[in-house]
C-alpha atoms as a PDB file:
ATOM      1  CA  UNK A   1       0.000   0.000   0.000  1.00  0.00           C
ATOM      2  CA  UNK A   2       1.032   3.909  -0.976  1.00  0.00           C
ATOM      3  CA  UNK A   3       1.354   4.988   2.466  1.00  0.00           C
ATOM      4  CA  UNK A   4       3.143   2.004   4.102  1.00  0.00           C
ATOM      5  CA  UNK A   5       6.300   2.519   1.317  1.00  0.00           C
ATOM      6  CA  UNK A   6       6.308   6.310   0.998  1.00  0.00           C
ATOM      7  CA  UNK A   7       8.014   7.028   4.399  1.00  0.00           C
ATOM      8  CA  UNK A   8      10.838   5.932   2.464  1.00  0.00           C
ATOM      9  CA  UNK A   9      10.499   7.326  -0.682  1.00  0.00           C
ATOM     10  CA  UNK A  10      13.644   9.964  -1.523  1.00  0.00           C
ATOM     11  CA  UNK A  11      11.505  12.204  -3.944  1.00  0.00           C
ATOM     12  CA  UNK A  12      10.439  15.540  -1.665  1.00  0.00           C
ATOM     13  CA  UNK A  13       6.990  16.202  -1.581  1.00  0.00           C
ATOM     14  CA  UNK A  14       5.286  19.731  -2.427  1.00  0.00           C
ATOM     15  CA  UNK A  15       2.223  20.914  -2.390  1.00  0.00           C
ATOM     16  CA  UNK A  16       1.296  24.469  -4.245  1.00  0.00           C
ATOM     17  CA  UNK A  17      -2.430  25.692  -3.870  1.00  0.00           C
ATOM     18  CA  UNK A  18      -4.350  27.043  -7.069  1.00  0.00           C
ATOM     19  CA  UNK A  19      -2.065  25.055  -9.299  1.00  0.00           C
ATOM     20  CA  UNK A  20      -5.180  24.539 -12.129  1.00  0.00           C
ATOM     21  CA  UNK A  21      -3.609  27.593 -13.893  1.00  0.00           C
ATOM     22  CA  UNK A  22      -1.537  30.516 -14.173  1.00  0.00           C
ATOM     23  CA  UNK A  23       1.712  31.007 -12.390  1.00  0.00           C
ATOM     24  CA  UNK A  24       0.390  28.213  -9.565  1.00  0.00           C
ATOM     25  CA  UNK A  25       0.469  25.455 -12.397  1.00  0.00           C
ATOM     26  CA  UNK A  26       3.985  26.869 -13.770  1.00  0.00           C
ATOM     27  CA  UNK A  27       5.921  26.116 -10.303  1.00  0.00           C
ATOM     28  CA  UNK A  28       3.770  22.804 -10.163  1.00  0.00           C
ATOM     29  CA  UNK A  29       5.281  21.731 -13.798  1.00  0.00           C
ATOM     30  CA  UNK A  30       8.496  23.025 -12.775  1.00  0.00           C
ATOM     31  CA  UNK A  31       8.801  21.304  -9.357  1.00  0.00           C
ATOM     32  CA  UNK A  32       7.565  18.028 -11.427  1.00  0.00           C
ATOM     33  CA  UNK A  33      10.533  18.441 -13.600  1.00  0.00           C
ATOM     34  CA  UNK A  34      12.983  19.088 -10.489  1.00  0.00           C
ATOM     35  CA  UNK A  35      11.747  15.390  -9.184  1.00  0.00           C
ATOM     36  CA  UNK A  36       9.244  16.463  -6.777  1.00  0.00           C
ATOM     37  CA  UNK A  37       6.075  14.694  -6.195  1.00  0.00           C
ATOM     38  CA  UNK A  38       3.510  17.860  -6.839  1.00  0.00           C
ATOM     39  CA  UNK A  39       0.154  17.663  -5.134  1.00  0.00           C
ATOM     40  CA  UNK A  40      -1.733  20.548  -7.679  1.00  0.00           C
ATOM     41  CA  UNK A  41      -4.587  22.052  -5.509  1.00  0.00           C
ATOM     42  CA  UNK A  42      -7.496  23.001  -6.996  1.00  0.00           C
ATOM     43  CA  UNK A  43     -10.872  24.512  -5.810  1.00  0.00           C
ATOM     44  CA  UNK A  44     -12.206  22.241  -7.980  1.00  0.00           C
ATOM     45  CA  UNK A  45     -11.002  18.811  -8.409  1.00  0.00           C
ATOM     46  CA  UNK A  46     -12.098  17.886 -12.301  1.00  0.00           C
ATOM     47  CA  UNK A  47     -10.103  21.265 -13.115  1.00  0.00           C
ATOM     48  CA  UNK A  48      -7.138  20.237 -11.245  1.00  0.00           C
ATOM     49  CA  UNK A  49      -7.488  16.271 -12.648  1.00  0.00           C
ATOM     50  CA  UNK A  50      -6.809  18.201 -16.269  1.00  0.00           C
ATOM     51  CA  UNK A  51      -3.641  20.148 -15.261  1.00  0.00           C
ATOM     52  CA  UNK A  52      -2.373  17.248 -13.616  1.00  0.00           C
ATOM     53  CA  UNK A  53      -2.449  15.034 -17.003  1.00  0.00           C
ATOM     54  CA  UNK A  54      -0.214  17.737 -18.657  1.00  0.00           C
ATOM     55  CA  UNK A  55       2.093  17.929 -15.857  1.00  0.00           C
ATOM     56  CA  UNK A  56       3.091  13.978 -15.702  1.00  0.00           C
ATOM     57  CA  UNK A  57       3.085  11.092 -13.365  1.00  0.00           C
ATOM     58  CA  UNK A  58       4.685  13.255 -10.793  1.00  0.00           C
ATOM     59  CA  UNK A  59       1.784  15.317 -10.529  1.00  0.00           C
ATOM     60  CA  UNK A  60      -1.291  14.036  -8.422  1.00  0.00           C
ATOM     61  CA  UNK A  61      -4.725  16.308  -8.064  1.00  0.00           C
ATOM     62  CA  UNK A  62      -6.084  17.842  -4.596  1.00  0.00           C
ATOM     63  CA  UNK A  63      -9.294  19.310  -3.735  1.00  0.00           C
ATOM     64  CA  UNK A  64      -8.668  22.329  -1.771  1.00  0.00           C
ATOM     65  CA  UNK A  65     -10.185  25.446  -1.333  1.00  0.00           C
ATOM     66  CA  UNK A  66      -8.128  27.607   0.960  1.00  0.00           C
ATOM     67  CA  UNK A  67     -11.419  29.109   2.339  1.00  0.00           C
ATOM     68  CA  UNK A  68     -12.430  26.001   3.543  1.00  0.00           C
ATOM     69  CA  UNK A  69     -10.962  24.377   6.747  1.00  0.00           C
ATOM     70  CA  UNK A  70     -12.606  20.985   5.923  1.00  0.00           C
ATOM     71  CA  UNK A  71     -10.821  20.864   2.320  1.00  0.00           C
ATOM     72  CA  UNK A  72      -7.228  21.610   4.261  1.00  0.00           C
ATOM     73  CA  UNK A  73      -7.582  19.153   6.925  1.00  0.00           C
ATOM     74  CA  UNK A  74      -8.511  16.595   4.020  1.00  0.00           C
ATOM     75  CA  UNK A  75      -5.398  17.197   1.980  1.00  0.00           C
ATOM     76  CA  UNK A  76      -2.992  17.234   4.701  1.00  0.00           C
ATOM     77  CA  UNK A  77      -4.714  13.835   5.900  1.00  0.00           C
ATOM     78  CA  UNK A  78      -4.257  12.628   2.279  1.00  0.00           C
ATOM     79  CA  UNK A  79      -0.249  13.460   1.763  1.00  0.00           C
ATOM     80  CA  UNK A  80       0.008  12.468   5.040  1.00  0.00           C
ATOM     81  CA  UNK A  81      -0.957   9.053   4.674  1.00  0.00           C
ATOM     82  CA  UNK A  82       1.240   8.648   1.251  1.00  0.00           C
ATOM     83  CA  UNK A  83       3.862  10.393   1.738  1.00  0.00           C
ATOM     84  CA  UNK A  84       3.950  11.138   5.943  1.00  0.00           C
ATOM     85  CA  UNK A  85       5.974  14.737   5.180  1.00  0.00           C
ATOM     86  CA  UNK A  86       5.527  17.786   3.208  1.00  0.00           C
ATOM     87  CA  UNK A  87       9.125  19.578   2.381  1.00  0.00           C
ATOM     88  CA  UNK A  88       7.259  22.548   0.339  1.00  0.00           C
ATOM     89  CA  UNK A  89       4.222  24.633   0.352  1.00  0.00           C
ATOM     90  CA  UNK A  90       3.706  27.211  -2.236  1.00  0.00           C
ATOM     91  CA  UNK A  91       1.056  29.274  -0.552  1.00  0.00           C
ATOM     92  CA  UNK A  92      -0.326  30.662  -4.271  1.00  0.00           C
ATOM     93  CA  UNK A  93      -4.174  30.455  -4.343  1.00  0.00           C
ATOM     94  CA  UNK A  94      -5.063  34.168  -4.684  1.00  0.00           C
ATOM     95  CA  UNK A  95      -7.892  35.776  -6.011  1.00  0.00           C
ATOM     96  CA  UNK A  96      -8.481  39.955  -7.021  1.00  0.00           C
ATOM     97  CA  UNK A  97     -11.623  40.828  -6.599  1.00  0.00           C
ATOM     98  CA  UNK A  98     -14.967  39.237  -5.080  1.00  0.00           C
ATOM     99  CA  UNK A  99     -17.039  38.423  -8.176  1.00  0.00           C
ATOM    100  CA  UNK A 100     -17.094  36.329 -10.815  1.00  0.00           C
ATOM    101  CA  UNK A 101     -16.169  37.865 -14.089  1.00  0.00           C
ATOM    102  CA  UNK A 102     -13.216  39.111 -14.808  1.00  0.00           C
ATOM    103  CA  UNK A 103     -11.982  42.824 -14.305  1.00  0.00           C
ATOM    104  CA  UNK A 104      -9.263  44.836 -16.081  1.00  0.00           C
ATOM    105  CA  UNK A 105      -7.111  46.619 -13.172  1.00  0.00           C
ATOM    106  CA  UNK A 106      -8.826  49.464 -14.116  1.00  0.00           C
ATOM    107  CA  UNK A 107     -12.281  48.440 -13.028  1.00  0.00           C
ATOM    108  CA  UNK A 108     -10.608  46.666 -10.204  1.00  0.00           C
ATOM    109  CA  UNK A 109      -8.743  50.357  -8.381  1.00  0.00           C
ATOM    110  CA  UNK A 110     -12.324  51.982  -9.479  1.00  0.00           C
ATOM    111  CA  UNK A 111     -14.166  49.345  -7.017  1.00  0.00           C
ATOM    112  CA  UNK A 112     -10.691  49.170  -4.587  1.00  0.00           C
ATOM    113  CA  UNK A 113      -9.933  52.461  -3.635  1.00  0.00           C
ATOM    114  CA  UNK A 114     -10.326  53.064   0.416  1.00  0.00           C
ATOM    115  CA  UNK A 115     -12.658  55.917  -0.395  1.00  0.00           C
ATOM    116  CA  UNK A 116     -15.565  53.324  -1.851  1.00  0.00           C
ATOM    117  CA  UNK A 117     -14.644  49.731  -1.093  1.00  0.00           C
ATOM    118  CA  UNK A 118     -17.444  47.165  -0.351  1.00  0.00           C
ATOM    119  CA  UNK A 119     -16.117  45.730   3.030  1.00  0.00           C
ATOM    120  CA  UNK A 120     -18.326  42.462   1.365  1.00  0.00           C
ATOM    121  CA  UNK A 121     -15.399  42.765  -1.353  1.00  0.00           C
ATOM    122  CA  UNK A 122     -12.389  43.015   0.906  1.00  0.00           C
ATOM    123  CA  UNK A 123     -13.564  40.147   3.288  1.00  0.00           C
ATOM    124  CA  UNK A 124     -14.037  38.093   0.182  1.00  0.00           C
ATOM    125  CA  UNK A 125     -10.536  38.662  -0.868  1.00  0.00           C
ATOM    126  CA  UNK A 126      -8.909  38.603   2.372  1.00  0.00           C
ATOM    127  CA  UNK A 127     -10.303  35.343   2.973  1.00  0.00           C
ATOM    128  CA  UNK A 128      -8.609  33.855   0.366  1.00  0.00           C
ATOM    129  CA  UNK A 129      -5.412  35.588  -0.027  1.00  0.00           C
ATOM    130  CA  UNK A 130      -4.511  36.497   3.690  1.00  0.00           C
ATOM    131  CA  UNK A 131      -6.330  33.677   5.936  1.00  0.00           C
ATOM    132  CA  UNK A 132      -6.410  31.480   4.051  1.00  0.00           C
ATOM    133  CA  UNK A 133      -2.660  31.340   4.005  1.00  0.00           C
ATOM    134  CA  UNK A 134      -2.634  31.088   7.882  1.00  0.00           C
ATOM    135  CA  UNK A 135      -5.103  28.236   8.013  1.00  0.00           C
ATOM    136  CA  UNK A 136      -3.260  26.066   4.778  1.00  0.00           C
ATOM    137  CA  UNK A 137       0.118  26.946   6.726  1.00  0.00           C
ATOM    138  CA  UNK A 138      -0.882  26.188  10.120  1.00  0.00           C
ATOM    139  CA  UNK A 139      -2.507  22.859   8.889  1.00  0.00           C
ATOM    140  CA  UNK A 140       0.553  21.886   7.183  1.00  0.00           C
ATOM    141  CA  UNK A 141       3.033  22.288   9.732  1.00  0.00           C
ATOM    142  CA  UNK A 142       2.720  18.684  11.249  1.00  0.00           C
ATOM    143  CA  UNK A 143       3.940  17.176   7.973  1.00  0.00           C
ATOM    144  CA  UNK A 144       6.435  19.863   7.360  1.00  0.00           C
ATOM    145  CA  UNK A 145       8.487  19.679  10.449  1.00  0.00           C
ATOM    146  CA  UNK A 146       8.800  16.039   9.853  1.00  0.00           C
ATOM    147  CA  UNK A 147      10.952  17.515   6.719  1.00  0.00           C
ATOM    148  CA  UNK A 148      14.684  18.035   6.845  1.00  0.00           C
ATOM    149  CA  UNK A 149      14.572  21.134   4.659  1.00  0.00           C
ATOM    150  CA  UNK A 150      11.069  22.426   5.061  1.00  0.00           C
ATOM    151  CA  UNK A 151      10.455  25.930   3.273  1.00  0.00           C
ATOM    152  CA  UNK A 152       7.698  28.045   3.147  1.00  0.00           C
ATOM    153  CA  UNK A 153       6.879  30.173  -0.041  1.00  0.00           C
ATOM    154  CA  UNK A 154       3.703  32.902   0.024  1.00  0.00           C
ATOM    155  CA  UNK A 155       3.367  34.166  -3.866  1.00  0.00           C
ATOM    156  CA  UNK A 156       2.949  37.886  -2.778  1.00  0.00           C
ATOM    157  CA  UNK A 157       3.074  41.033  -5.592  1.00  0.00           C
ATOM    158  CA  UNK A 158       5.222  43.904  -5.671  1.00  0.00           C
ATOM    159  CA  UNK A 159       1.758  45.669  -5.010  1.00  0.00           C
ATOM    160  CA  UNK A 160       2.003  44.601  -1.368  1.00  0.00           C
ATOM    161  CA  UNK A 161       5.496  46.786  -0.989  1.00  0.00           C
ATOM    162  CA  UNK A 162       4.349  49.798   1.413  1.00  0.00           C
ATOM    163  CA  UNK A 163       7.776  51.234   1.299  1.00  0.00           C
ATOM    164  CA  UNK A 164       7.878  51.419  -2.682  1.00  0.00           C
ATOM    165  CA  UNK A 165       4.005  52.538  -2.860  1.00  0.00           C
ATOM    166  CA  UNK A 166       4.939  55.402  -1.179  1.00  0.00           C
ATOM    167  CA  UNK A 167       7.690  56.216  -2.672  1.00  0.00           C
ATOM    168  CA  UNK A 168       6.283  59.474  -4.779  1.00  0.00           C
ATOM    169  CA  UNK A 169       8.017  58.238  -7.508  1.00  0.00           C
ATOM    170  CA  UNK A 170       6.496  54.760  -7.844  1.00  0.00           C
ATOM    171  CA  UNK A 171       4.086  54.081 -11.424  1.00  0.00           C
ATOM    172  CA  UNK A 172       1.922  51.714  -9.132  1.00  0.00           C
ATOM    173  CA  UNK A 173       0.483  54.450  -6.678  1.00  0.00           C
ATOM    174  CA  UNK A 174      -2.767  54.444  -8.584  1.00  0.00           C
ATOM    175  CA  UNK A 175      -3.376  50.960  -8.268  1.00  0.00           C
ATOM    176  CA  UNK A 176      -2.558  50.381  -4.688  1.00  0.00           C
ATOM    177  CA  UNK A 177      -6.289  50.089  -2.987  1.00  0.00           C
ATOM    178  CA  UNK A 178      -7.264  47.773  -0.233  1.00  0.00           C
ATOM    179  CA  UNK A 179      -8.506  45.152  -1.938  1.00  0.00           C
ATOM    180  CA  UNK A 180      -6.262  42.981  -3.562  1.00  0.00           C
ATOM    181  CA  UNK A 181      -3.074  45.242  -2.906  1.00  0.00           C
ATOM    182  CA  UNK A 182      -3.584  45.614   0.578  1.00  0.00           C
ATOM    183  CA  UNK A 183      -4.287  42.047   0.950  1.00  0.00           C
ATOM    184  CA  UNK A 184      -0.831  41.059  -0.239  1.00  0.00           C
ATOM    185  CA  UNK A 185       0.444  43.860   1.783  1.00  0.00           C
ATOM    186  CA  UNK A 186      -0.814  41.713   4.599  1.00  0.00           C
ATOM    187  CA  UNK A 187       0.835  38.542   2.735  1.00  0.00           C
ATOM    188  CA  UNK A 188       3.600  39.896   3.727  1.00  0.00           C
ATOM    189  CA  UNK A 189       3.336  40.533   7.360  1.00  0.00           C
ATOM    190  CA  UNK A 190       2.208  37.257   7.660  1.00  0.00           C
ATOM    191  CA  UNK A 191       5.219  35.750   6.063  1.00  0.00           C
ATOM    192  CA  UNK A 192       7.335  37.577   8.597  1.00  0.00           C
ATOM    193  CA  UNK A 193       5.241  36.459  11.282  1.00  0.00           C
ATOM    194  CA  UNK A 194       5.586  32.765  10.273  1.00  0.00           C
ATOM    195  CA  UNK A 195       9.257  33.125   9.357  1.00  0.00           C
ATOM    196  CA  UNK A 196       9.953  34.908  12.887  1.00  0.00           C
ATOM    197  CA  UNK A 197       8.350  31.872  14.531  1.00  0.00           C
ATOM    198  CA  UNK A 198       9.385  28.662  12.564  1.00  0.00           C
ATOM    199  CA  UNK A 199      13.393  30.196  12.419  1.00  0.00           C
ATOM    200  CA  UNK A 200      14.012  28.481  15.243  1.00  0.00           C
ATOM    201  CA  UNK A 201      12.776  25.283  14.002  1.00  0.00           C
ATOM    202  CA  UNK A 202      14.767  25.727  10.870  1.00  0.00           C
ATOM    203  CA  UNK A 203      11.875  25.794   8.591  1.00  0.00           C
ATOM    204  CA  UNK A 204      12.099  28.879   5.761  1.00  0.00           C
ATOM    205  CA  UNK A 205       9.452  31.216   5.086  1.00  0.00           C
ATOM    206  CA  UNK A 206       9.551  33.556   2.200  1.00  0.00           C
ATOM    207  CA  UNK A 207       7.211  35.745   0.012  1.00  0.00           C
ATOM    208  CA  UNK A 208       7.872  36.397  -3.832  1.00  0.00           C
ATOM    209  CA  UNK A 209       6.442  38.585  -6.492  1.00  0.00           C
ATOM    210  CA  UNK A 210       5.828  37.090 -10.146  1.00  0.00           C
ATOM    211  CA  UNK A 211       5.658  40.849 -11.470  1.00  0.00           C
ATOM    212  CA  UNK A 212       3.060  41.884 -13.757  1.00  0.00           C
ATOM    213  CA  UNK A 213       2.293  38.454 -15.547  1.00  0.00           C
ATOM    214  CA  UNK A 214      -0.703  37.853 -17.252  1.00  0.00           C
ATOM    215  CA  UNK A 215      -3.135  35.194 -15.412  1.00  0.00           C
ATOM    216  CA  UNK A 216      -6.615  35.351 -14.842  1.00  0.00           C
ATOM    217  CA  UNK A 217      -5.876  37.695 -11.827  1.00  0.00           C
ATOM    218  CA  UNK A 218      -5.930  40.816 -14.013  1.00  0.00           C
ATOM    219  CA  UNK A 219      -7.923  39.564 -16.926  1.00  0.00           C
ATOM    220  CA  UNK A 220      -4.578  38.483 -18.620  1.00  0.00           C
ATOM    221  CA  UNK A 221      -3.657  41.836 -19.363  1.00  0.00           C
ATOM    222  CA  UNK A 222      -0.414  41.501 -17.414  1.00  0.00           C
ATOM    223  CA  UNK A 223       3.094  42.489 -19.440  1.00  0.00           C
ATOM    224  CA  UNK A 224       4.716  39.430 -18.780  1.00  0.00           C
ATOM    225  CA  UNK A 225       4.583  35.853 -19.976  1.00  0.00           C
ATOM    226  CA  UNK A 226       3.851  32.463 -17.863  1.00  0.00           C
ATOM    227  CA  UNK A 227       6.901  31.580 -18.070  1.00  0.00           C
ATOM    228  CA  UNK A 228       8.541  34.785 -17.227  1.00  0.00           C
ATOM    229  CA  UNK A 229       6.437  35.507 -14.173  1.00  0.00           C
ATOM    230  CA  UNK A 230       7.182  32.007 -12.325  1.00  0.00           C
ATOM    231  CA  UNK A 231      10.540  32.105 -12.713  1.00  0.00           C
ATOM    232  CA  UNK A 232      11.208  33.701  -9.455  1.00  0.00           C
ATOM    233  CA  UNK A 233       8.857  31.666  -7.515  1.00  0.00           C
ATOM    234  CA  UNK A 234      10.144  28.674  -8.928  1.00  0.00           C
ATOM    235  CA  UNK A 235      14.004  29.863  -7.752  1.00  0.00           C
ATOM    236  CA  UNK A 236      12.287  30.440  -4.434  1.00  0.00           C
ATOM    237  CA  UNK A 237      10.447  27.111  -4.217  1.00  0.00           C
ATOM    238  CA  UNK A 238      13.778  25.570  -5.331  1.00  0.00           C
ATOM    239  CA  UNK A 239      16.257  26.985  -2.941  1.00  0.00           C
ATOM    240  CA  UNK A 240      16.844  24.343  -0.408  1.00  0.00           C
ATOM    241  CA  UNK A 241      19.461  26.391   1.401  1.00  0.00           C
ATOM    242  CA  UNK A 242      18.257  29.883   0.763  1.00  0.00           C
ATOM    243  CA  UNK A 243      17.497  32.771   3.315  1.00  0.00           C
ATOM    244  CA  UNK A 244      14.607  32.882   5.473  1.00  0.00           C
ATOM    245  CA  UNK A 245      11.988  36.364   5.679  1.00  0.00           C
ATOM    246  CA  UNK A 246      12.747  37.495   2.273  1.00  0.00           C
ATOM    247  CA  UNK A 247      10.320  39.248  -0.266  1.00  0.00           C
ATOM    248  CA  UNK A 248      12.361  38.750  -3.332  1.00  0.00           C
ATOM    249  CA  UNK A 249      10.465  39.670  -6.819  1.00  0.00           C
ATOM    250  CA  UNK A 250      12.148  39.134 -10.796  1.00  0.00           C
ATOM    251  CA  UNK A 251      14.467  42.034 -10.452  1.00  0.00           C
ATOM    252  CA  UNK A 252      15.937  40.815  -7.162  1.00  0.00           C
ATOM    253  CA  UNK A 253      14.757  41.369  -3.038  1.00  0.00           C
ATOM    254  CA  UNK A 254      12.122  44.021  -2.916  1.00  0.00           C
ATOM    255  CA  UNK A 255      11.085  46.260   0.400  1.00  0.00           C
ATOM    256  CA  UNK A 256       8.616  45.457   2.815  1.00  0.00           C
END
């Protein structure tokens, strides 16, 4: 049986959250590649099946939605029982706005900015994006301290960067609102929490920016390819024997 021979299987173990599509499913296929058995989370389970058939045998499909405690305890169960660790989680399930169809960032600041924002909206968001984090992380901790290099990575944006938002200089101004920008704003101070805490226990915690990629997040009018955007993620997931508390982004470490 799976989880009677897996404590002694060599491959490490990951899982990354909202790995259907976008830059989720790009570190997924890229950790596949590097050897790693991928669990590819997926509010939806037929949607994650697909991805997973494209990725390769490496790749196995997870229901989980980061919202829901119920879905979290049931996937750590499950890797738990085939695999008994977890050396990665790629904290990436993120969503921009509360509705359904999708926005350009320009209707997303006119709906985000402090002045008007539906608290409805930011709760929505937040619950995904900020506590949802805290409750996959926290759930996954059992399996990851039974890891010997356990990391940690939160897929943040450069929008979350208070000291380069108010820098008067900074093109992004406009579109920081509370939102989505402020959520991964919080991202971060969460990371630093964790990473604070779990030093000690030698497990690494770190938040990354894709940049301006084009996903479903902005209506795919992003500047920057797939491929392009997960690149630093993917170093980040990667790093074995990186730094801890970092907020790195494609051009190098960015400010809090």
């Amino acid at each position: 049986m799976e989880d009677q021979t897996s404590s002694t299987n060599n491959q490490p173990v990951a899982l990354v959250t909202g790995a259907n599509q976008g830059v989720g499913n790009e570190i997924a296929k890229a950790l596949a590649a590097n050897g790693y058995i991928v669990y590819v989370g997926s509010r939806k389970l037929e949607n994650g099946e697909k991805a997973v058939l494209k990725i390769g045998e490496n790749a196995k499909a997870i229901q989980l939605d980061v919202t829901q405690q119920l879905t979290i305890n049931s996937a750590v169960e499950r890797i738990g029982k085939e695999y008994g660790r977890l050396d990665l989680l790629v904290n990436n399930a993120g969503i921009s706005h509360g509705g359904t169809a999708p926005k350009n960032p320009e209707e997303l600041m006119s709906t985000g900015r402090a002045v008007n924002v539906s608290l409805d909206e930011v709760r929505t968001v937040w619950e995904t994006n900020v506590f949802g984090v805290i409750a996959m992380t926290q759930a996954a901790l059992p399996l990851l301290r039974k890891s010997t290099s356990a990391r940690i990575v939160n897929v943040s944006s450069g929008l979350g960067s208070l000291t380069w938002i108010s820098d008067p200089e900074c093109w992004a101004r406009e579109h920081f609102g509370i939102v989505y920008a402020a959520s991964k704003t919080a991202l971060n101070a969460v990371t630093v929490a964790f990473a604070l805490e779990l030093e000690k226990e030698g497990i690494k915690v770190n938040s990354t920016s894709p940049g301006y990629t084009a996903t479903a997040l902005n209506n795919f009018q992003g500047t920057d390819s797939l491929e392009v955007g997960s690149r630093e993620p993917v170093r980040v997931a990667l790093e074995t024997d990186g730094p801890t508390g970092g907020f790195t982004g494609p051009e190098g470490p960015l400010p809090w």
